[in-house]
PDB file of N, CA and C in Angstrom:
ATOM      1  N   UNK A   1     -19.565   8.921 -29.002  1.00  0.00           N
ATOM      2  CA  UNK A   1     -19.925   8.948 -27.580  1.00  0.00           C
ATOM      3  C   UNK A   1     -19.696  10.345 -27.026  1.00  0.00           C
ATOM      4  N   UNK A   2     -20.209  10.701 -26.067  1.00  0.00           N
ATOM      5  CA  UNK A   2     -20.376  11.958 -25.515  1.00  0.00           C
ATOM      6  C   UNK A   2     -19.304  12.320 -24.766  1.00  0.00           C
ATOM      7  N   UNK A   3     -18.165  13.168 -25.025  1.00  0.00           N
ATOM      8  CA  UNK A   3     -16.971  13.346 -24.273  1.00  0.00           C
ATOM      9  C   UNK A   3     -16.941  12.973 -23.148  1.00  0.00           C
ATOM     10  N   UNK A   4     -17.719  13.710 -21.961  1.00  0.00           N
ATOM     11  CA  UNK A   4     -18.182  13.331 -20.807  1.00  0.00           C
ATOM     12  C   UNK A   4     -18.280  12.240 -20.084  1.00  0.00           C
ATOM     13  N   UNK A   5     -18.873  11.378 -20.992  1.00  0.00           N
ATOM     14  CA  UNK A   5     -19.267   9.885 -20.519  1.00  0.00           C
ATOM     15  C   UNK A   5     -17.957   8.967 -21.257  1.00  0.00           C
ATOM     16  N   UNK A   6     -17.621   9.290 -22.247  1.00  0.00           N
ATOM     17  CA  UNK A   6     -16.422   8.959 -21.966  1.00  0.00           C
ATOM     18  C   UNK A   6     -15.080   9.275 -21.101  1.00  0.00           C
ATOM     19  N   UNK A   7     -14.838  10.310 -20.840  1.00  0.00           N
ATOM     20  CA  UNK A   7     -14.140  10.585 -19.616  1.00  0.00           C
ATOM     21  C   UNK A   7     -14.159   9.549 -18.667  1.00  0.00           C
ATOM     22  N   UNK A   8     -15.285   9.910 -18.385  1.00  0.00           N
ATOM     23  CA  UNK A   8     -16.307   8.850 -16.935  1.00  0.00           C
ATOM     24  C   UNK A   8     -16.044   7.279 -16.976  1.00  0.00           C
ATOM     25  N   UNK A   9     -15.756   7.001 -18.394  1.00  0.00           N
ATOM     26  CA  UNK A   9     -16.250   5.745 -18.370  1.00  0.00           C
ATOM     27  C   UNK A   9     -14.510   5.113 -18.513  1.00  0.00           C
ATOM     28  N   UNK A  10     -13.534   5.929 -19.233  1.00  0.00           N
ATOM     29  CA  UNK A  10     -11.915   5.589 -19.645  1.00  0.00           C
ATOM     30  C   UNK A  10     -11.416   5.569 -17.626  1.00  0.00           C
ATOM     31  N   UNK A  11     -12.041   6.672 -17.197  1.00  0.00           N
ATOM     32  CA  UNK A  11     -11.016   6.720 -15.537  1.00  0.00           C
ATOM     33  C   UNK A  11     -11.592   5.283 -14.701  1.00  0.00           C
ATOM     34  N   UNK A  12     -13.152   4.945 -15.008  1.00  0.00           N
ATOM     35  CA  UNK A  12     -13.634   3.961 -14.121  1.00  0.00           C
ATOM     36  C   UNK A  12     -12.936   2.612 -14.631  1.00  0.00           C
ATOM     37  N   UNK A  13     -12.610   2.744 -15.652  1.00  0.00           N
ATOM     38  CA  UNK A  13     -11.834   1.633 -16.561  1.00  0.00           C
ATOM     39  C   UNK A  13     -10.687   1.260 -15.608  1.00  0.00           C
ATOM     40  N   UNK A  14     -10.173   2.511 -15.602  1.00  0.00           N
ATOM     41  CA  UNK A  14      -8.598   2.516 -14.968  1.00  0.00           C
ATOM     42  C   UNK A  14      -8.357   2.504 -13.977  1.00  0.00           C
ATOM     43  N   UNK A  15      -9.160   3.228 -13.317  1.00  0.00           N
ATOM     44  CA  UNK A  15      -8.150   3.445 -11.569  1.00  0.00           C
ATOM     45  C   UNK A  15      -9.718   2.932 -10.623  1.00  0.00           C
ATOM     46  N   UNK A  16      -9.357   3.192  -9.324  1.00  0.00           N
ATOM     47  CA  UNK A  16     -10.585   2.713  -8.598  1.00  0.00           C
ATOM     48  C   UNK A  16     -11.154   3.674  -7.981  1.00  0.00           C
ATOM     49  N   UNK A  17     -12.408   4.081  -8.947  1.00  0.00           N
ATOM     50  CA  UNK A  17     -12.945   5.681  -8.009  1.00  0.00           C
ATOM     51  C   UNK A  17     -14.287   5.525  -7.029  1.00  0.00           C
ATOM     52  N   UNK A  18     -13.712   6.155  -6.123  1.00  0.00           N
ATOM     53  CA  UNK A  18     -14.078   6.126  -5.243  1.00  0.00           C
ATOM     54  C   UNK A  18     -15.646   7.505  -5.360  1.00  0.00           C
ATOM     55  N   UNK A  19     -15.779   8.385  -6.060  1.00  0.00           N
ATOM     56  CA  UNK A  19     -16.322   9.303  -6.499  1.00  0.00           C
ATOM     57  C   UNK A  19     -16.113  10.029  -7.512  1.00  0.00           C
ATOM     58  N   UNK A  20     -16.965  10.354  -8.371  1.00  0.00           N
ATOM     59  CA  UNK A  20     -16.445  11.548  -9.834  1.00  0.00           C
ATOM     60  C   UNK A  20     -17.131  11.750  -9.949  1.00  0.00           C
ATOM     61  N   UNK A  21     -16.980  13.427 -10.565  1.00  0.00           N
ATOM     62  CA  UNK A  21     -18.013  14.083 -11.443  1.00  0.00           C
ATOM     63  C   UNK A  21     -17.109  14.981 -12.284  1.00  0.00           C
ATOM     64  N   UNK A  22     -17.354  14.383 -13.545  1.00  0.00           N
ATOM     65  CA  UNK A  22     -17.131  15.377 -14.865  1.00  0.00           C
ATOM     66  C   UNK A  22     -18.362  16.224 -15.498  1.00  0.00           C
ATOM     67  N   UNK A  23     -17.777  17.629 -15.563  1.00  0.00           N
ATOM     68  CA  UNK A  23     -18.802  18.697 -15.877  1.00  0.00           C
ATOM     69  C   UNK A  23     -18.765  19.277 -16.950  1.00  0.00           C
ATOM     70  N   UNK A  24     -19.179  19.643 -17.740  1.00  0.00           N
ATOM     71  CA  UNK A  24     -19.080  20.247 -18.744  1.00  0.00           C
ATOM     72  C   UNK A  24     -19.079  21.743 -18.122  1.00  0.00           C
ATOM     73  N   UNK A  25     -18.483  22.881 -17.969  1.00  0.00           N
ATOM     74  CA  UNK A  25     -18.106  23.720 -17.824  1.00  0.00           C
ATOM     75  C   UNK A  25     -18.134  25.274 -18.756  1.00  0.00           C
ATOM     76  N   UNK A  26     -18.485  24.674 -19.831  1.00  0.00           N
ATOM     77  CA  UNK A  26     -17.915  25.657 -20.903  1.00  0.00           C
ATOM     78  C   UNK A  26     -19.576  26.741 -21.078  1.00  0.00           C
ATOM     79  N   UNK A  27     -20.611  26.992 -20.201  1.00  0.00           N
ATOM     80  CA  UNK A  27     -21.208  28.038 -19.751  1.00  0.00           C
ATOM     81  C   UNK A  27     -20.610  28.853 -19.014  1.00  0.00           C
ATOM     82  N   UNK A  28     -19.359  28.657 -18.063  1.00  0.00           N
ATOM     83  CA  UNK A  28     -18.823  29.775 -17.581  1.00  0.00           C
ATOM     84  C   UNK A  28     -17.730  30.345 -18.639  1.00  0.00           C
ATOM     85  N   UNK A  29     -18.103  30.062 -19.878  1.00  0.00           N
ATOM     86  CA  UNK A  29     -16.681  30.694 -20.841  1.00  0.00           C
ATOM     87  C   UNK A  29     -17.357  31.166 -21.903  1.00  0.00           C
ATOM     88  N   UNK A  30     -18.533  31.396 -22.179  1.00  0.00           N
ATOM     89  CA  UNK A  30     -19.041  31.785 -23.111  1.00  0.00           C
ATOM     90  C   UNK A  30     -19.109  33.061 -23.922  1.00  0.00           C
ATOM     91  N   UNK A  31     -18.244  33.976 -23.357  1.00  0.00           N
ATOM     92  CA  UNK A  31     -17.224  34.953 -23.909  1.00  0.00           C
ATOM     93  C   UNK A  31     -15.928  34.785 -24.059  1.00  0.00           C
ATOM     94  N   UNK A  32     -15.747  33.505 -23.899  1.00  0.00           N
ATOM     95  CA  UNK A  32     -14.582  33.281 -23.968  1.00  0.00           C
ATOM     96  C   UNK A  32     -14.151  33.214 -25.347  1.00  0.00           C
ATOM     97  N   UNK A  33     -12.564  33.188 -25.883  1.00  0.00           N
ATOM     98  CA  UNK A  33     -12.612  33.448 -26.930  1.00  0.00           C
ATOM     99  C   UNK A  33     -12.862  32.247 -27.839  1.00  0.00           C
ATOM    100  N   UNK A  34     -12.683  31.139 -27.009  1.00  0.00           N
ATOM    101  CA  UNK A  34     -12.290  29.691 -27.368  1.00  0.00           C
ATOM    102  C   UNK A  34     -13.883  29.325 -28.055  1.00  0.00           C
ATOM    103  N   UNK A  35     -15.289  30.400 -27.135  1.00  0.00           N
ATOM    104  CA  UNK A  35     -16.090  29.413 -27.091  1.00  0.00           C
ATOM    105  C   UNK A  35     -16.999  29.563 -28.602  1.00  0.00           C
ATOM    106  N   UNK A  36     -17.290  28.410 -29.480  1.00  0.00           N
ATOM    107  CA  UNK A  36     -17.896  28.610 -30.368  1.00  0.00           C
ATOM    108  C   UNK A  36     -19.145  27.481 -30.262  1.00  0.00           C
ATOM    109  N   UNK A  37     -19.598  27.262 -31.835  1.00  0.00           N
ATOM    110  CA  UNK A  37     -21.240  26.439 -32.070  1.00  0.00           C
ATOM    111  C   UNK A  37     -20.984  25.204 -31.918  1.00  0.00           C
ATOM    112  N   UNK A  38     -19.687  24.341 -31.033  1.00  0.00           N
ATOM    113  CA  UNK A  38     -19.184  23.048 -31.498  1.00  0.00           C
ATOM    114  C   UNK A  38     -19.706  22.458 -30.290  1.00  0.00           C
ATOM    115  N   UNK A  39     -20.993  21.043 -30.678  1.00  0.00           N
ATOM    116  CA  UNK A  39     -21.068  20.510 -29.879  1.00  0.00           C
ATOM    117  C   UNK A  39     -20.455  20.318 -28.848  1.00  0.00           C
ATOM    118  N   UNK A  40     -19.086  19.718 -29.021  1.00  0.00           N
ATOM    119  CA  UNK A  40     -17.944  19.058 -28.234  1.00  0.00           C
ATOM    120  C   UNK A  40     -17.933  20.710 -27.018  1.00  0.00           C
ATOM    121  N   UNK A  41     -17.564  20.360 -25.421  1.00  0.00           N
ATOM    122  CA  UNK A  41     -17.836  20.911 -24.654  1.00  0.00           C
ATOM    123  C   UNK A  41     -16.242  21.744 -24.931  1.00  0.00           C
ATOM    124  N   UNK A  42     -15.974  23.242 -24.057  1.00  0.00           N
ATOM    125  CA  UNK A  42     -14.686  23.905 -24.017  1.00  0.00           C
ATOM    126  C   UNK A  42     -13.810  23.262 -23.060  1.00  0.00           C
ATOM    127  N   UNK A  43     -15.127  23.533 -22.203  1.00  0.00           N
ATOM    128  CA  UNK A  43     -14.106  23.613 -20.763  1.00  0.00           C
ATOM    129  C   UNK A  43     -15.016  22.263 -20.029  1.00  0.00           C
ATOM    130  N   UNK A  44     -14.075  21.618 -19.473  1.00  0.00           N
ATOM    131  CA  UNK A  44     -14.390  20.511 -18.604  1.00  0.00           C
ATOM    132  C   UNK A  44     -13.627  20.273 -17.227  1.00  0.00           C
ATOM    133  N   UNK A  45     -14.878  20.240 -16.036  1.00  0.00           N
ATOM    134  CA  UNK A  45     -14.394  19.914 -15.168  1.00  0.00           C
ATOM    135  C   UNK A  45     -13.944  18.462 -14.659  1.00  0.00           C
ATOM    136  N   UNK A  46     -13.100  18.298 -14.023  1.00  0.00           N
ATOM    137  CA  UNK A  46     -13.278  16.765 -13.089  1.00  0.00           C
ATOM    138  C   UNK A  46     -12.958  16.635 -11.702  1.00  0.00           C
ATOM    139  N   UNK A  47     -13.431  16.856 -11.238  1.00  0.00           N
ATOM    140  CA  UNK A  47     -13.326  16.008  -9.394  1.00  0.00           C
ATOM    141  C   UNK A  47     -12.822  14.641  -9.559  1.00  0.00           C
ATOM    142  N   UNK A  48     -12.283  14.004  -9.231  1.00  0.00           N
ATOM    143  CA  UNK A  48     -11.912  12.568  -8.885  1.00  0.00           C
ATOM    144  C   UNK A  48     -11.218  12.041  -7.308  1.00  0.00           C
ATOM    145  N   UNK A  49     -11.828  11.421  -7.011  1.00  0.00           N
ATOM    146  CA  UNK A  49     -11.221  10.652  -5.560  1.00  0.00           C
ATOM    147  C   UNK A  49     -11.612   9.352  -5.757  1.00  0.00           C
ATOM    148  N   UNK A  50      -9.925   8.783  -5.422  1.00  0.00           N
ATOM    149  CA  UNK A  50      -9.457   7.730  -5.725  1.00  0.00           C
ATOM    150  C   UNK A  50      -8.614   7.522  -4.598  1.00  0.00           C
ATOM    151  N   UNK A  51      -8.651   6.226  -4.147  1.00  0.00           N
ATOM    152  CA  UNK A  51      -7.591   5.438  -2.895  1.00  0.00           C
ATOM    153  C   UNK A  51      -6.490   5.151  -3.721  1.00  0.00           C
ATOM    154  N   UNK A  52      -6.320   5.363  -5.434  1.00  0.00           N
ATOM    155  CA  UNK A  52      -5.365   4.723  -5.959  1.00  0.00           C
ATOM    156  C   UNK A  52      -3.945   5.665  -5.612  1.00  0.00           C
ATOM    157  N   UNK A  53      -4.935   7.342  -5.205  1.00  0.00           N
ATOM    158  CA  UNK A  53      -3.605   8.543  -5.039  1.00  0.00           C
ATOM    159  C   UNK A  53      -2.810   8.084  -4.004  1.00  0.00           C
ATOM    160  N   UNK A  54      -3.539   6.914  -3.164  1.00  0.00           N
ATOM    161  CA  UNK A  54      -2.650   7.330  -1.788  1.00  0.00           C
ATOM    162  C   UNK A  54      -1.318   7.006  -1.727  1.00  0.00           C
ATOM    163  N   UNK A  55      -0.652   8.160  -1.817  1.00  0.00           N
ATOM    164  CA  UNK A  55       0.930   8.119  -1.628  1.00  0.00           C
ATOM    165  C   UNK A  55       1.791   8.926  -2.666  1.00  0.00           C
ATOM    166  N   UNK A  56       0.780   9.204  -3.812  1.00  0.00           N
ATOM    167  CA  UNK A  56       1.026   9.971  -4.996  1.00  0.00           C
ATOM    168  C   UNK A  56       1.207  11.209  -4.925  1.00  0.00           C
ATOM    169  N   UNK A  57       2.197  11.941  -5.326  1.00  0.00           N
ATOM    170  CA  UNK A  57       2.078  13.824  -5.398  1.00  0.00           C
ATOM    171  C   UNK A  57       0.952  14.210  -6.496  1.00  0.00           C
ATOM    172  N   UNK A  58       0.681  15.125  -6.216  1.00  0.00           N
ATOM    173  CA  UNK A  58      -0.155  15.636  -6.863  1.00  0.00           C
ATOM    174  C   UNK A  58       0.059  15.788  -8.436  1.00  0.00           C
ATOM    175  N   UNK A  59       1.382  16.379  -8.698  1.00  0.00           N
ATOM    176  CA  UNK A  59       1.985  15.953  -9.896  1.00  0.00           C
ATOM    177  C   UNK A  59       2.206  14.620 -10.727  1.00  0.00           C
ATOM    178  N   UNK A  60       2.217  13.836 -10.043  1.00  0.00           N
ATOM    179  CA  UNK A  60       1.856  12.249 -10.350  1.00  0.00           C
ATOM    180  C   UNK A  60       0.534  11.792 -10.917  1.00  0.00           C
ATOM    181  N   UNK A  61      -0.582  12.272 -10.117  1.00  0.00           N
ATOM    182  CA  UNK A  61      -1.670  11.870 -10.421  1.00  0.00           C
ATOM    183  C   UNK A  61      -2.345  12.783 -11.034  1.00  0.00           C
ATOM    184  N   UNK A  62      -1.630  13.943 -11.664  1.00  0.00           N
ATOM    185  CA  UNK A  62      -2.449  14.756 -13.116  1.00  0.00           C
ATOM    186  C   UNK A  62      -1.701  13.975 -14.104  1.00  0.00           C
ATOM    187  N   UNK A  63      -0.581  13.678 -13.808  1.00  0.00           N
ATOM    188  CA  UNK A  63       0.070  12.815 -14.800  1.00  0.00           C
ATOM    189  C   UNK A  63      -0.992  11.757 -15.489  1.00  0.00           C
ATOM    190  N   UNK A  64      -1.056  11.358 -14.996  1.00  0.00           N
ATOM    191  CA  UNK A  64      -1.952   9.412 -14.889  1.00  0.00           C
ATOM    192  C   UNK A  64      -2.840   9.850 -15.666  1.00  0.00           C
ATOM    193  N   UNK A  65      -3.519  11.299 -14.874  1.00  0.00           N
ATOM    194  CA  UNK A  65      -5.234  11.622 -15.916  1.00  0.00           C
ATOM    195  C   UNK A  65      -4.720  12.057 -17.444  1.00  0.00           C
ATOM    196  N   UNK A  66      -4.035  12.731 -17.099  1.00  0.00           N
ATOM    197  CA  UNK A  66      -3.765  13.533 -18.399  1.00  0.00           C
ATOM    198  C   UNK A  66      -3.369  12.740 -19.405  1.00  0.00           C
ATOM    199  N   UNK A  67      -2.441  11.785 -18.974  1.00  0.00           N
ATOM    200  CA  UNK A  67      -2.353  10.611 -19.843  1.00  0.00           C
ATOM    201  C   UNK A  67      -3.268   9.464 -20.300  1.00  0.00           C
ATOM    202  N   UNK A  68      -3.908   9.107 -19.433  1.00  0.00           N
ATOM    203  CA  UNK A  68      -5.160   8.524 -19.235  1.00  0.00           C
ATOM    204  C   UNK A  68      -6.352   9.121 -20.694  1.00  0.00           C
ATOM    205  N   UNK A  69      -6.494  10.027 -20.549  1.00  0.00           N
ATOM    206  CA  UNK A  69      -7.471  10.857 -21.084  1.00  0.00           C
ATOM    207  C   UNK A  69      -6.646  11.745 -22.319  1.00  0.00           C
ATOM    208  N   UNK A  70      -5.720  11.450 -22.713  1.00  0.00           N
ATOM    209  CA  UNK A  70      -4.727  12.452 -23.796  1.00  0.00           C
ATOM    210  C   UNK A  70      -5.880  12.288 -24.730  1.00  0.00           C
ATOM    211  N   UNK A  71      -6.327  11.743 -25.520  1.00  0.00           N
ATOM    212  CA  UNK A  71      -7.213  11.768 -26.735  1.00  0.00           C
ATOM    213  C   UNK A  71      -8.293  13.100 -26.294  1.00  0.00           C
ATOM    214  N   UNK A  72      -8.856  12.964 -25.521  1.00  0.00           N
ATOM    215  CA  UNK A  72     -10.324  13.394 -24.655  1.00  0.00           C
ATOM    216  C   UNK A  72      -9.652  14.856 -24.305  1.00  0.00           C
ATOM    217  N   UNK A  73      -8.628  14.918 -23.800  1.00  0.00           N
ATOM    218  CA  UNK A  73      -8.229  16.458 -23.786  1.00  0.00           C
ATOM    219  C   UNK A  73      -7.749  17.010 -24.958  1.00  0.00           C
ATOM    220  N   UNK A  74      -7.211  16.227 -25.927  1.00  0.00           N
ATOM    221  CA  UNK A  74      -6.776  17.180 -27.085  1.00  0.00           C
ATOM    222  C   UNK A  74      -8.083  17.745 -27.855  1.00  0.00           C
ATOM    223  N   UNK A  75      -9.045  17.584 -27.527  1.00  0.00           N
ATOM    224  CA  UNK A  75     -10.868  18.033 -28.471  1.00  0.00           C
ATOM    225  C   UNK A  75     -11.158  18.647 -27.439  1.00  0.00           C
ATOM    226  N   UNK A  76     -10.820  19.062 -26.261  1.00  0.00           N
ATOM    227  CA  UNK A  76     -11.287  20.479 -25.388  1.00  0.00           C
ATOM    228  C   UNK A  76      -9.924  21.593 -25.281  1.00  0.00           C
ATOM    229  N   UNK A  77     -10.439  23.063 -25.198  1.00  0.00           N
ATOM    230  CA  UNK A  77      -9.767  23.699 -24.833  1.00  0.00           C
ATOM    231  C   UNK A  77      -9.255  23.696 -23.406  1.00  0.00           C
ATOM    232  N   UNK A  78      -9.814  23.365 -22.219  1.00  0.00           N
ATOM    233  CA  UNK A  78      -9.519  23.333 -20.599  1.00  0.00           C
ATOM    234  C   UNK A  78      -9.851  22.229 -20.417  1.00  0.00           C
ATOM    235  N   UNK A  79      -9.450  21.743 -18.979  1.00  0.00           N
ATOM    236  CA  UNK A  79      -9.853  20.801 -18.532  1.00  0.00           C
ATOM    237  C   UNK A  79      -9.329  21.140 -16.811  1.00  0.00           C
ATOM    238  N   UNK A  80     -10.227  21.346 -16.014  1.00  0.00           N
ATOM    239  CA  UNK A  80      -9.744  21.620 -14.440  1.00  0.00           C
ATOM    240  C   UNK A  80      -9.665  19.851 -13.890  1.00  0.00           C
ATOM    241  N   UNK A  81      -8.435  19.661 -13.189  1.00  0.00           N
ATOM    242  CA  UNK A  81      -8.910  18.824 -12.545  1.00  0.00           C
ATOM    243  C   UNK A  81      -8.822  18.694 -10.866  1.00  0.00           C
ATOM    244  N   UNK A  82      -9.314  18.169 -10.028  1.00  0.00           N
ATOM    245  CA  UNK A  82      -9.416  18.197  -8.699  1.00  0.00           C
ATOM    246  C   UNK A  82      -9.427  17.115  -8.186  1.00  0.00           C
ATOM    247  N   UNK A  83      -8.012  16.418  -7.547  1.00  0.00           N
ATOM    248  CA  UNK A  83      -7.842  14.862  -7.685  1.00  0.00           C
ATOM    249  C   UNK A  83      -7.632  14.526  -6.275  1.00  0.00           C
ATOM    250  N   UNK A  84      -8.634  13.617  -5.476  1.00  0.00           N
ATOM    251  CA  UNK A  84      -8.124  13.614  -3.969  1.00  0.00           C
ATOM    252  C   UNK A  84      -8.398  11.996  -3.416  1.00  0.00           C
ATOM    253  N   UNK A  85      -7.352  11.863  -2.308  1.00  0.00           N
ATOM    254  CA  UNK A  85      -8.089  10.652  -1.558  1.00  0.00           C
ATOM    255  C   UNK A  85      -9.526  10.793  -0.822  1.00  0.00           C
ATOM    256  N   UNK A  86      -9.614  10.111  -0.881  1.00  0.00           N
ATOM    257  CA  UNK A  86     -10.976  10.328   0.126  1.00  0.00           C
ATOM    258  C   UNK A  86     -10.729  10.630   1.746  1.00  0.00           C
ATOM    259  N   UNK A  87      -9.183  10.386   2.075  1.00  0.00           N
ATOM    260  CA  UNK A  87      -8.933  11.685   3.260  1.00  0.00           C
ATOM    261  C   UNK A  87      -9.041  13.136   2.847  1.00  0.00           C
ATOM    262  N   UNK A  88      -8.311  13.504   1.978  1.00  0.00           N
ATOM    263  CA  UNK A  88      -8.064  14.897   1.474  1.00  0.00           C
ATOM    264  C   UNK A  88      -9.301  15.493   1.071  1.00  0.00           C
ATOM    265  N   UNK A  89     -10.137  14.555   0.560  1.00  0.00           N
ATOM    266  CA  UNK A  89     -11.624  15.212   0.551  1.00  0.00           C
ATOM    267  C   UNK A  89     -12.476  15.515   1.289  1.00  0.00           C
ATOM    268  N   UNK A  90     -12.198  14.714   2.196  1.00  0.00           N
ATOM    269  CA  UNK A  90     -12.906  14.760   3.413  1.00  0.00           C
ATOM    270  C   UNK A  90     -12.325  15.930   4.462  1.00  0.00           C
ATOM    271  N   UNK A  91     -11.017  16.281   4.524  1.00  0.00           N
ATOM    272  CA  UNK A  91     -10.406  17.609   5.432  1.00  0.00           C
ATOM    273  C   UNK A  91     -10.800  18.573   4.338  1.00  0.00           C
ATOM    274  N   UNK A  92     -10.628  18.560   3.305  1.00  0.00           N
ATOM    275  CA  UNK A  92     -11.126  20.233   2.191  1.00  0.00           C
ATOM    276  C   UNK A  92     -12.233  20.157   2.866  1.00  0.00           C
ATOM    277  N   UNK A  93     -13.037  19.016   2.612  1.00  0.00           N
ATOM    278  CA  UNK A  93     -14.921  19.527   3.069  1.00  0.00           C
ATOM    279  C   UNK A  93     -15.479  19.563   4.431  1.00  0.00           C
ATOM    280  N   UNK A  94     -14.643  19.259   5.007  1.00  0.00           N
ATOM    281  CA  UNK A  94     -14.797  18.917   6.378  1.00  0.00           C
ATOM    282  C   UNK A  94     -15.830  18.095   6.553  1.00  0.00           C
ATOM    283  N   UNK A  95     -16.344  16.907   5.678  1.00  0.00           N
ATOM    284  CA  UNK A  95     -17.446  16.364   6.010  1.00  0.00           C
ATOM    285  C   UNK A  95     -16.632  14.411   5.962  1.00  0.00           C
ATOM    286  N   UNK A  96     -17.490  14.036   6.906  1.00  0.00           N
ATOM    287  CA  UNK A  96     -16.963  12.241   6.772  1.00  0.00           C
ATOM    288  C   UNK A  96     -17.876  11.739   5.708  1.00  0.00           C
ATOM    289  N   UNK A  97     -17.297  10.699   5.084  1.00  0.00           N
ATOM    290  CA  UNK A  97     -18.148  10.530   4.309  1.00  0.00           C
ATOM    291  C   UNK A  97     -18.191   8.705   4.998  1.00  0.00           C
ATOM    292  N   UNK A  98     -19.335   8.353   4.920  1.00  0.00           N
ATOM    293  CA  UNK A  98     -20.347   7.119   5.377  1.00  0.00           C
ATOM    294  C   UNK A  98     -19.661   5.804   4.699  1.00  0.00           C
TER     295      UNK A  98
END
């Protein structure tokens, strides 16, 4: 299965998302030293907003992913993640969401 969609598919398993997008990333690293001919992506992004954070430090809920996803990160070199309630997403973007 395609890292990606697995990502996508292990967090929807688990927690209750409210929005995600996992990116494959590893075009902005392509001098990088990491980056070679291997299907499997370098660098991966994730956005996630989840009502499950609410009340969680931030340190808590990289916890959860990182654990969550330990298999899936040990076959990439990076992995950014960007983990919010859907308040906190909504004051970063300043937009309401519907």
């Amino acid at each position: 299965m395609d890292i990606i969609k697995a990502i996508e598919e292990k967090i929807r398993n688990a927690i209750n998302v409210v929005d995600i997008n996992v990116v494959d990333g590893s075009i902005k690293h392509t001098d990088h030293y990491f980056s070679s001919p291997s299907t499997l992506p370098s660098h991966v992004e994730l956005i996630l907003i989840s009502e499950d954070f609410v009340g969680m430090s931030v340190l808590k809920r990289h916890k959860l992913i990182y654990e969550l996803l330990k298999s899936e990160i040990e076959r990439v070199h990076a992995i950014s993640l960007q983990l919010y309630t859907q308040s906190e997403y909504n004051f970063k973007n300043k937009t309401i969401k519907a």
